[in-house]
Protein backbone atom coordinates (compact mmCIF):
# COMPACT_ATOMS: atom_id res chain seq x y z
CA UNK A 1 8.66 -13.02 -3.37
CA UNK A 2 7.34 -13.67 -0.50
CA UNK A 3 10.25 -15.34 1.30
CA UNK A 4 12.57 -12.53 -0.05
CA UNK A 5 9.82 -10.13 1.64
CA UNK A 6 10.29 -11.96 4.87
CA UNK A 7 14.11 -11.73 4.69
CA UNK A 8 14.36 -8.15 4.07
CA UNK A 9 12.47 -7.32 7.17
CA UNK A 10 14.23 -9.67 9.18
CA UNK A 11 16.02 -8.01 12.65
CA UNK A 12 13.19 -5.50 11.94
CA UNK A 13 11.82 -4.50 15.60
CA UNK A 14 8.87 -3.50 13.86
CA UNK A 15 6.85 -3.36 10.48
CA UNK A 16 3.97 -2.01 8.93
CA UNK A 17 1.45 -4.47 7.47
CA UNK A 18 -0.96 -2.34 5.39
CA UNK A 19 -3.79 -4.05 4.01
CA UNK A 20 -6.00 -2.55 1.33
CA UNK A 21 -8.95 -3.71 -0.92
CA UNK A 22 -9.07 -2.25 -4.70
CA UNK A 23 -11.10 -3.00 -7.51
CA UNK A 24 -10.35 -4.40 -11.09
CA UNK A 25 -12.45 -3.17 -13.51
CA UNK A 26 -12.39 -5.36 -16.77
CA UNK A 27 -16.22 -4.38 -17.89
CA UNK A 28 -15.57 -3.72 -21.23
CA UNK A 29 -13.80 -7.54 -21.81
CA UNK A 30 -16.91 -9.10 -22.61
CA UNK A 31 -15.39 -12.12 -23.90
CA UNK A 32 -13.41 -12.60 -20.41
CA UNK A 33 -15.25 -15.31 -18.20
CA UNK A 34 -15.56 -15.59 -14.28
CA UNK A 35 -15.68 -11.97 -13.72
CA UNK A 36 -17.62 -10.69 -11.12
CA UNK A 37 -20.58 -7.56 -10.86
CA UNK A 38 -18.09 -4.29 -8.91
CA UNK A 39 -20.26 -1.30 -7.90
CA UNK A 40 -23.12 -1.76 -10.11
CA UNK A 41 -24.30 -5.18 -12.53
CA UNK A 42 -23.15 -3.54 -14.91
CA UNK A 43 -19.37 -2.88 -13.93
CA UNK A 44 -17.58 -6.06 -13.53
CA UNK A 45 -14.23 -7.28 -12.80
CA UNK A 46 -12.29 -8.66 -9.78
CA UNK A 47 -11.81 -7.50 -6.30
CA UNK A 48 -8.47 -7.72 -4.99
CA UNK A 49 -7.06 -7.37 -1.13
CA UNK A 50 -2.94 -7.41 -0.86
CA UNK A 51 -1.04 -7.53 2.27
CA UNK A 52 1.89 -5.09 1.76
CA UNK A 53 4.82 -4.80 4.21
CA UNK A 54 6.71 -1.71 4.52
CA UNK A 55 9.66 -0.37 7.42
CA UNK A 56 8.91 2.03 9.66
CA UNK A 57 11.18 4.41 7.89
CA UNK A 58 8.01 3.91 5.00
CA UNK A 59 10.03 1.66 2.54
CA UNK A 60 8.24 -1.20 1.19
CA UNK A 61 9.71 -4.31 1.77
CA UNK A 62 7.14 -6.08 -0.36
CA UNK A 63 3.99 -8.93 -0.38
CA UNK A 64 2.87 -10.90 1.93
CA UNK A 65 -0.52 -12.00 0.72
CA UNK A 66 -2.75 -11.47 -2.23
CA UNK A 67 -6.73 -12.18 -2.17
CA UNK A 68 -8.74 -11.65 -5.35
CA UNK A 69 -12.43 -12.98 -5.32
CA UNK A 70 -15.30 -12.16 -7.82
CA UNK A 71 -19.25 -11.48 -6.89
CA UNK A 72 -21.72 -13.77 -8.52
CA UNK A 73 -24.10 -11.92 -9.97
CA UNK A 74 -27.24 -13.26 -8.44
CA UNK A 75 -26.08 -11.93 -5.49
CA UNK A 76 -26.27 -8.52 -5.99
CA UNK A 77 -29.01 -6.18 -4.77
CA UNK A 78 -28.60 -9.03 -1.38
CA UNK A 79 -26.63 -6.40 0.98
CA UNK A 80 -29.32 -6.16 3.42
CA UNK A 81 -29.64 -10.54 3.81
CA UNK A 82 -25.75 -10.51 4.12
CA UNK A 83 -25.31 -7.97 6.94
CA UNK A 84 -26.90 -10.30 9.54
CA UNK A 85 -24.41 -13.79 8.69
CA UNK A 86 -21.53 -14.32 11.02
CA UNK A 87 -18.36 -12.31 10.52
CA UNK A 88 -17.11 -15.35 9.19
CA UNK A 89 -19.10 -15.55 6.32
CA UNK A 90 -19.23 -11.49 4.97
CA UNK A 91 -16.56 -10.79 2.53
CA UNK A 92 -15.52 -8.15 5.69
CA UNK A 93 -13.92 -11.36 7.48
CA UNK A 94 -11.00 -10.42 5.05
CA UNK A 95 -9.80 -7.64 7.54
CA UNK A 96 -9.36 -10.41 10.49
CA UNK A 97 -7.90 -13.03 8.16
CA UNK A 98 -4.91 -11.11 7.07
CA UNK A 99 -4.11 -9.77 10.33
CA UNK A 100 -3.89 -13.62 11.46
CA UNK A 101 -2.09 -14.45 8.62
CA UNK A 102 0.38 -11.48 9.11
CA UNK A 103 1.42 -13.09 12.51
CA UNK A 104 1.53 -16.40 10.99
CA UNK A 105 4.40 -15.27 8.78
CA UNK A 106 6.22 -12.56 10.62
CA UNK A 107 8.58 -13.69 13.23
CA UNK A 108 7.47 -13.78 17.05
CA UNK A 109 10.30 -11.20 17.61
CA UNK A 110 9.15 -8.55 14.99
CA UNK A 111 6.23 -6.23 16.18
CA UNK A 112 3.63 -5.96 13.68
CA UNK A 113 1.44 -2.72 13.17
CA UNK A 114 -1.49 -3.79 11.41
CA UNK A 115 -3.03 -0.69 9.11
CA UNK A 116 -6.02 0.11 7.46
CA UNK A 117 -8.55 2.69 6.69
CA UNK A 118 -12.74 3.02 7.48
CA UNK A 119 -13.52 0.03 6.21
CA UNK A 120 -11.69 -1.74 8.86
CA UNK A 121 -13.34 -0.44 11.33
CA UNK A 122 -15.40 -4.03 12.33
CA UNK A 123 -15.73 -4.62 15.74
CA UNK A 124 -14.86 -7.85 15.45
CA UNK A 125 -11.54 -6.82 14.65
CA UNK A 126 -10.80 -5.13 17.57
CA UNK A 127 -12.21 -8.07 19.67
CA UNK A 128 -10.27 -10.70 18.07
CA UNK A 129 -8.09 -12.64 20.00
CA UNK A 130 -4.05 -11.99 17.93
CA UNK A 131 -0.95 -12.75 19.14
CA UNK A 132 1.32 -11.06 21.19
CA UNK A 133 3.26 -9.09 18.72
CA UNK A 134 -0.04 -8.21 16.36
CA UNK A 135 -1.03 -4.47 16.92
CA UNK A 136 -3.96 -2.28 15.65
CA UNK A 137 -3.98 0.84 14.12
CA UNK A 138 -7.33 1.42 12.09
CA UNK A 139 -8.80 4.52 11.17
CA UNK A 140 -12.60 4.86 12.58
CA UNK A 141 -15.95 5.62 10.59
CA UNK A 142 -18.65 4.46 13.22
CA UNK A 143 -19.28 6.61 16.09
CA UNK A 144 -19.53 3.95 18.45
CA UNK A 145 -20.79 4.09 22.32
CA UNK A 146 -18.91 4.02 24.89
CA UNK A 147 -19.36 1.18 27.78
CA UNK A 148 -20.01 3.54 30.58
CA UNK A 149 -22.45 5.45 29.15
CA UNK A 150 -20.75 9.07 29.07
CA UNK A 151 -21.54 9.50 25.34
CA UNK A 152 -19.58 8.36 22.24
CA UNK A 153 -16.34 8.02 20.37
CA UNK A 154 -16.25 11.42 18.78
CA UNK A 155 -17.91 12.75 21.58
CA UNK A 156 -14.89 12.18 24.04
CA UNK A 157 -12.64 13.46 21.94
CA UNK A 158 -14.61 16.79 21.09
CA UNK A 159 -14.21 17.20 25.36
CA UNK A 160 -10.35 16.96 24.89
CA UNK A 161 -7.81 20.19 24.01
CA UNK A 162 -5.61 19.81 21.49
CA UNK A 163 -1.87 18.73 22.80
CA UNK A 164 0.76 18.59 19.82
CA UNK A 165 1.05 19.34 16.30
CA UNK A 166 2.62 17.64 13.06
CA UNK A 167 3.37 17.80 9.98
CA UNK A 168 2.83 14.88 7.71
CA UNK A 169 3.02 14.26 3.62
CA UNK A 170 -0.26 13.77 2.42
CA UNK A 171 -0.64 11.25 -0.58
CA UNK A 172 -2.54 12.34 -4.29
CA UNK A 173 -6.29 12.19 -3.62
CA UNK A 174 -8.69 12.30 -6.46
CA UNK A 175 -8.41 15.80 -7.50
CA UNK A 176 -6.01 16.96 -5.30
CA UNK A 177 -2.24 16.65 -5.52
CA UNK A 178 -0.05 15.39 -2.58
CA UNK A 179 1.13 18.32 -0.13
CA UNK A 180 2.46 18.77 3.47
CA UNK A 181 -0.18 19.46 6.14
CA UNK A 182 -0.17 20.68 9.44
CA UNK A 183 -1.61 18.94 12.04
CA UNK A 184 -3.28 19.15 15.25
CA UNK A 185 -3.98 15.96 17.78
CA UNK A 186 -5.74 14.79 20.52
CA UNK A 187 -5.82 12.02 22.38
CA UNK A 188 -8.09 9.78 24.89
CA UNK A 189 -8.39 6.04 26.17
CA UNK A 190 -11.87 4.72 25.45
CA UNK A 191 -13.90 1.50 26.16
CA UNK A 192 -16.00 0.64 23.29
CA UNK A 193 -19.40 -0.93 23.71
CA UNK A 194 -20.29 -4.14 22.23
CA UNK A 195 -22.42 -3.67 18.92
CA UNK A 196 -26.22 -4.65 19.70
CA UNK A 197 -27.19 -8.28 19.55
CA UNK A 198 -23.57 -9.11 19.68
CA UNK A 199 -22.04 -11.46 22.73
CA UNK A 200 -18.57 -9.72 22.34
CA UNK A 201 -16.83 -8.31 25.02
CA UNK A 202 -15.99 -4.36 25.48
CA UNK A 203 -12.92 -3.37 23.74
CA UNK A 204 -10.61 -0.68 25.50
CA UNK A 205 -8.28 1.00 22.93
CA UNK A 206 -6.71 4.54 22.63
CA UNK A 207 -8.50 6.88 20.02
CA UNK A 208 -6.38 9.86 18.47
CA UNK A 209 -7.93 12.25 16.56
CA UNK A 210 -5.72 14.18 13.53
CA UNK A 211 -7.64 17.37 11.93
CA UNK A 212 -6.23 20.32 10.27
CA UNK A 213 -7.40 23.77 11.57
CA UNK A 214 -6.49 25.61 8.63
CA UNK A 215 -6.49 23.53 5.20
CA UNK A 216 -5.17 25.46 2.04
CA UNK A 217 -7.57 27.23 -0.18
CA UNK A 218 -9.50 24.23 -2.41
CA UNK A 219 -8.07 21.37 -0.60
CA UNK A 220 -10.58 19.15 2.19
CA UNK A 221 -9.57 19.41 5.49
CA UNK A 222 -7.55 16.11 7.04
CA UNK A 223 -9.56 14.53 9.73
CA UNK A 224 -8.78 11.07 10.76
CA UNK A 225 -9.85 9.29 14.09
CA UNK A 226 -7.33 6.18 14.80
CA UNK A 227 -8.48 3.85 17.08
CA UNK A 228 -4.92 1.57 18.35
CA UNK A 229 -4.18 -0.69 20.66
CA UNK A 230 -0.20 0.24 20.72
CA UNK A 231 0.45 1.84 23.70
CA UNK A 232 0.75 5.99 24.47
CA UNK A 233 2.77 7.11 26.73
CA UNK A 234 4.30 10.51 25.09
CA UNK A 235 4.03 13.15 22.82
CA UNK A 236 6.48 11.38 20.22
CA UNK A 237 4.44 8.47 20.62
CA UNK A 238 1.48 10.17 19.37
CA UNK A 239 3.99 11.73 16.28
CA UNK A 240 4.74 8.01 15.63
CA UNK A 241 1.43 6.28 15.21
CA UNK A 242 0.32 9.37 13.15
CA UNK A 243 2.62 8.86 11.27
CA UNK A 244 2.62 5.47 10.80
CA UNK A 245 -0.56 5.67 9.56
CA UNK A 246 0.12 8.48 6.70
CA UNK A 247 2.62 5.56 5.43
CA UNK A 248 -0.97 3.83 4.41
CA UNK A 249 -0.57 5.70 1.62
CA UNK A 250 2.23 3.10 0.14
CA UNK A 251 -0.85 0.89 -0.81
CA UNK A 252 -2.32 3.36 -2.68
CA UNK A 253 0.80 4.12 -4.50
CA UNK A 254 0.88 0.21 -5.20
CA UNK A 255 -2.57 0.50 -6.44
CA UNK A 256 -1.53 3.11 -8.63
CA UNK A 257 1.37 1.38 -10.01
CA UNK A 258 0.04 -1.87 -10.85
CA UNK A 259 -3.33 0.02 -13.06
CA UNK A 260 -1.61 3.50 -14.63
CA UNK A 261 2.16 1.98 -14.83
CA UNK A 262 1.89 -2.06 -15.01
CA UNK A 263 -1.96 -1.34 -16.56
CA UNK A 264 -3.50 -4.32 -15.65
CA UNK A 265 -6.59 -3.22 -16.17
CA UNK A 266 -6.34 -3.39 -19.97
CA UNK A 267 -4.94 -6.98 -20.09
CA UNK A 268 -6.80 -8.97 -22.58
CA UNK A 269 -6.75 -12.22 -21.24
CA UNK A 270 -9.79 -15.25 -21.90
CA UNK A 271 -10.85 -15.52 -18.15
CA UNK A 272 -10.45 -13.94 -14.85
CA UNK A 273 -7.98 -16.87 -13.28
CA UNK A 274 -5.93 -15.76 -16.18
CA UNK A 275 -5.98 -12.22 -15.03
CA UNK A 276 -5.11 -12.93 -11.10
CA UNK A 277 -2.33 -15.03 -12.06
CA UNK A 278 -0.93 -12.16 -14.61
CA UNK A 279 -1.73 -9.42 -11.61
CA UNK A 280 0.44 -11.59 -9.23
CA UNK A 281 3.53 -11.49 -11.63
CA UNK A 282 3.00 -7.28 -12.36
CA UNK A 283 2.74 -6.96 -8.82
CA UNK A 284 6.21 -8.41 -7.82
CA UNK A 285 7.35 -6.01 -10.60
CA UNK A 286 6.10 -3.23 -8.96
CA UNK A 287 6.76 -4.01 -5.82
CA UNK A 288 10.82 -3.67 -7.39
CA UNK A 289 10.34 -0.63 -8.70
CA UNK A 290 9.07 0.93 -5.57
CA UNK A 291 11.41 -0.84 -2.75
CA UNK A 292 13.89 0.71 -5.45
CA UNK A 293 12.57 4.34 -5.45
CA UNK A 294 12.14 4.70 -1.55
CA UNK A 295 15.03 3.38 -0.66
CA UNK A 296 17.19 5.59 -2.77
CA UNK A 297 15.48 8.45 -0.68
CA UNK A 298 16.38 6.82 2.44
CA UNK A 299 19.69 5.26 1.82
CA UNK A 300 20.74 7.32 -1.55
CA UNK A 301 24.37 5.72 -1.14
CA UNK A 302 23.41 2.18 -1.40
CA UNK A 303 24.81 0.65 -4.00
CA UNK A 304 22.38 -0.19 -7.11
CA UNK A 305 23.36 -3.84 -7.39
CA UNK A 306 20.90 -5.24 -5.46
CA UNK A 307 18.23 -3.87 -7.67
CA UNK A 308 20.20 -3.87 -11.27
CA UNK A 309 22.41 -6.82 -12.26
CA UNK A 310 25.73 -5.82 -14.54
CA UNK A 311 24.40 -6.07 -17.73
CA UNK A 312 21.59 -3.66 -16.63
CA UNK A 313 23.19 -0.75 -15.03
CA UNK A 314 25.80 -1.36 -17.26
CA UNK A 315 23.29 -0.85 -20.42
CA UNK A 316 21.46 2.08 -18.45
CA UNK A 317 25.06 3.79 -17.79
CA UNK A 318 25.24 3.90 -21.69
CA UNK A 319 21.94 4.89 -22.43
CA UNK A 320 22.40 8.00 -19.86
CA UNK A 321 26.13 9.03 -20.38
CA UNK A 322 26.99 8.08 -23.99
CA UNK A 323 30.17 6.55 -22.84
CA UNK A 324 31.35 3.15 -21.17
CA UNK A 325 30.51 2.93 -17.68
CA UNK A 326 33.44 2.99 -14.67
CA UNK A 327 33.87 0.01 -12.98
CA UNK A 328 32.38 0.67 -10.03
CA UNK A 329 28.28 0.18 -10.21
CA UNK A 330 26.57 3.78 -9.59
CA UNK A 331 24.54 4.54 -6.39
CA UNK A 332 21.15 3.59 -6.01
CA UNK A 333 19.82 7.61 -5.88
CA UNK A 334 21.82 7.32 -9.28
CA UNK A 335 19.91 4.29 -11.06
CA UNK A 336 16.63 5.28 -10.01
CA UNK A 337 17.07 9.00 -11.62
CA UNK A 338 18.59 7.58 -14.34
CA UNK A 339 15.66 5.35 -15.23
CA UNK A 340 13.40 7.98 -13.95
CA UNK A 341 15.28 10.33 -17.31
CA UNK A 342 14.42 7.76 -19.59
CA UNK A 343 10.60 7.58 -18.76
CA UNK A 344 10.59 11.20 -19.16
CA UNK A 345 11.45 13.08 -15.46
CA UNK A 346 13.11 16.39 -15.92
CA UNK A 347 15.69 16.30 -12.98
CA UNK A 348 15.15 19.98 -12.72
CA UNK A 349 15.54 21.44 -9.39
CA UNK A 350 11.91 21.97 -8.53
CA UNK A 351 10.91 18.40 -10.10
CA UNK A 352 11.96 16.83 -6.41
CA UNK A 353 12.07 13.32 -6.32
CA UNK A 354 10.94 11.45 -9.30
CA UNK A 355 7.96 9.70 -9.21
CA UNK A 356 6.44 5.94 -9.82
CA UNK A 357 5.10 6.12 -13.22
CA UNK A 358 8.03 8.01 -15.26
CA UNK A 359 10.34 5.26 -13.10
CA UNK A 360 7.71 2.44 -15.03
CA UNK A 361 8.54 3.98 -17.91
CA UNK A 362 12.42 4.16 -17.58
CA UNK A 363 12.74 0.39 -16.51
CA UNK A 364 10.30 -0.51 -19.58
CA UNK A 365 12.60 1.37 -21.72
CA UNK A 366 15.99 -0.03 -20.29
CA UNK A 367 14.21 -3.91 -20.43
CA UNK A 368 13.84 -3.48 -24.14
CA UNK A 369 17.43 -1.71 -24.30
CA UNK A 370 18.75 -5.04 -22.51
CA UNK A 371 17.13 -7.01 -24.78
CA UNK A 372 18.47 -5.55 -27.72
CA UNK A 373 22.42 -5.43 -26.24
CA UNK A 374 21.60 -9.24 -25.67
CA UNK A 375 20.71 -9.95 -29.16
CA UNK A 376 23.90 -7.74 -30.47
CA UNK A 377 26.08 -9.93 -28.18
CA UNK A 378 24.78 -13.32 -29.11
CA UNK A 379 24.75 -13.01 -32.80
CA UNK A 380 27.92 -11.02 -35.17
CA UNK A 381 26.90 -8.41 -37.41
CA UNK A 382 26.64 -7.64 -40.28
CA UNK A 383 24.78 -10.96 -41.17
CA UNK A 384 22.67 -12.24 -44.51
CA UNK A 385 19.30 -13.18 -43.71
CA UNK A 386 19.18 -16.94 -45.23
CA UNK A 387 15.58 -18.55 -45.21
């Protein structure tokens, strides 16, 4: 998977490498061993941190990189000793280790935006030494001071007008659906202090700060501050990056995928190596399914081949239409709403595009139709049953 991921975004100019860390929750499997305490000791399961790589056009291309690790129990209640060890030792050094590792992989020639929300912000990421195609674009929590003295991150920004505005999709948060929002920005170039008691040098960076003046009735107001090292030089350079960053929603979608379509989370399996292994396997699975779905919104004429083999679309043309197929394989945009009809979408005119989980469903139900053509064509009915 990962070579084919590497492939696909080969010639690419630039990629998005999106980095994430979910949880795994597998607290009531009592029987399942080398779990891990999650948010409390008594929630336990596995932490997990992919590396997903999408275009800039927001298709995913697929995975370079899973991490799963598991919290002894005797350490919890220990934040407080852990926040003064080295980088290198917090579980935080994740963040820097997948941003080398992203540059270890992708080609010298391929520019690599390197994406990730709050918890990213570590000033050790920013200071790290990358190489020359590795970029930053990671969305702020600390209010940080500023080398010179003048005051602080969100500070400097408050001093500057607003310049452009956008409109960007903005992915399903808890209790709120995914909508368009418009957006206003503003932009300044900042030199961030070293952290106290740290021998790191100042970091200069851009910081662009997104908000939205006038949210829709019930929904929270967008506000994100990006801190980047990628250069601004325009308007539509601004645009870009912001937009770049709403694309860091693909990870959640993955997240999504793997625990309400895949369900992972109610695998019954006797330990947790058990688990990551069957997590790595749904997760190349899924990782199909939605390379499949965006690209049929991007490139709706491709053909389907790439993603279905004969014997599938063929079996899928017969499930939808009743009829042999022609000979010609259908168009991507066709197979995905297709399988999308068998897991249940609609396809009515306000249903837009369909979405990830009735897609789960279709392909489930076209793997079992497969199987079942397969068994028709290997054996000749009727036969007697001889024991």
């Amino acid at each position: 998977h990962r070579a084919s991921t590497l492939k696909r975004i080969k010639g690419h100019p630039r990629v998005l490498a999106i980095q994430d860390t979910s949880e795994l929750d597998y607290s009531t499997h009592e029987s399942t061993s080398g779990l891990g305490y999650l948010e409390s000791d008594q929630q336990f399961g596995i932490k997990y941190h992919p590396l997903l790589i999408a275009s800039t056009e927001g298709v995913p291309q697929g995975l370079l990189q899973h991490r799963f690790w598991t919290r002894p129990l005797w350490e919890y209640g220990k934040k407080d000793q852990r926040h003064h060890k080295p980088i290198e030792e917090k579980e935080s050094y994740r963040w820097l280790e997948t941003v080398t590792y992203a540059s270890s992989q992708i080609p010298a020639e391929t520019e690599i935006v390197n994406i990730a929300d709050r918890e990213a912000d570590i000033y050790e990421l920013f200071a790290m030494k990358r190489s020359a195609n590795s970029r930053l674009l990671i969305r702020a929590t600390h209010n940080r001071s500023l080398e010179d003295g003048s005051g602080t991150l969100f500070q400097s920004l408050q001093q500057v007008h607003d310049s452009e505005q956008i409109e960007v999709s903005i992915g399903h948060r808890k209790g709120q659906s995914s909508r368009k929002a418009r957006l206003s920005l503003r932009y300044t170039r900042v030199c961030l202090a070293s952290p106290q008691k740290k021998s790191i040098a100042p970091v200069e960076l851009s910081a662009i700060e997104v908000h939205e003046p006038d949210p829709p009735d019930g929904s929270t107001p967008v506000r994100w501050v990006l801190l980047t090292d990628l250069e601004v030089n325009s308007s539509e350079d601004l645009f870009t990056y912001v937009r770049y960053y709403s694309l860091r929603g693909l990870i959640e979608r993955y997240f999504f995928t793997l625990k309400s379509g895949c369900q992972v989370e109610n695998l019954q399996l006797e330990t947790a190596k058990k688990l990551t292994n069957a997590i790595a396997t749904y997760s190349i699975m899924a990782l199909k399914l939605m390379f499949a779905m965006y690209e049929s919104r991007t490139r709706p004429e491709e053909t389907c081949e790439f993603f279905l083999n004969p014997g599938e679309w063929i079996v899928l043309y017969w499930l939808i239409h009743k009829k042999p197929p022609k000979k010609q394989p259908p168009t991507l945009q066709e197979a995905v709403l297709w399988m999308a009809k068998l897991g249940g979408f609609m396809a009515r005119k306000s249903d837009g595009h369909p979405g990830i989980k009735t897609l789960w469903r279709g392909y489930k139900r076209l793997n079992e139709a497969c199987c079942l053509y397969s068994i028709t064509q290997t054996y000749q009915y009727p036969f007697v049953y001889k024991p």
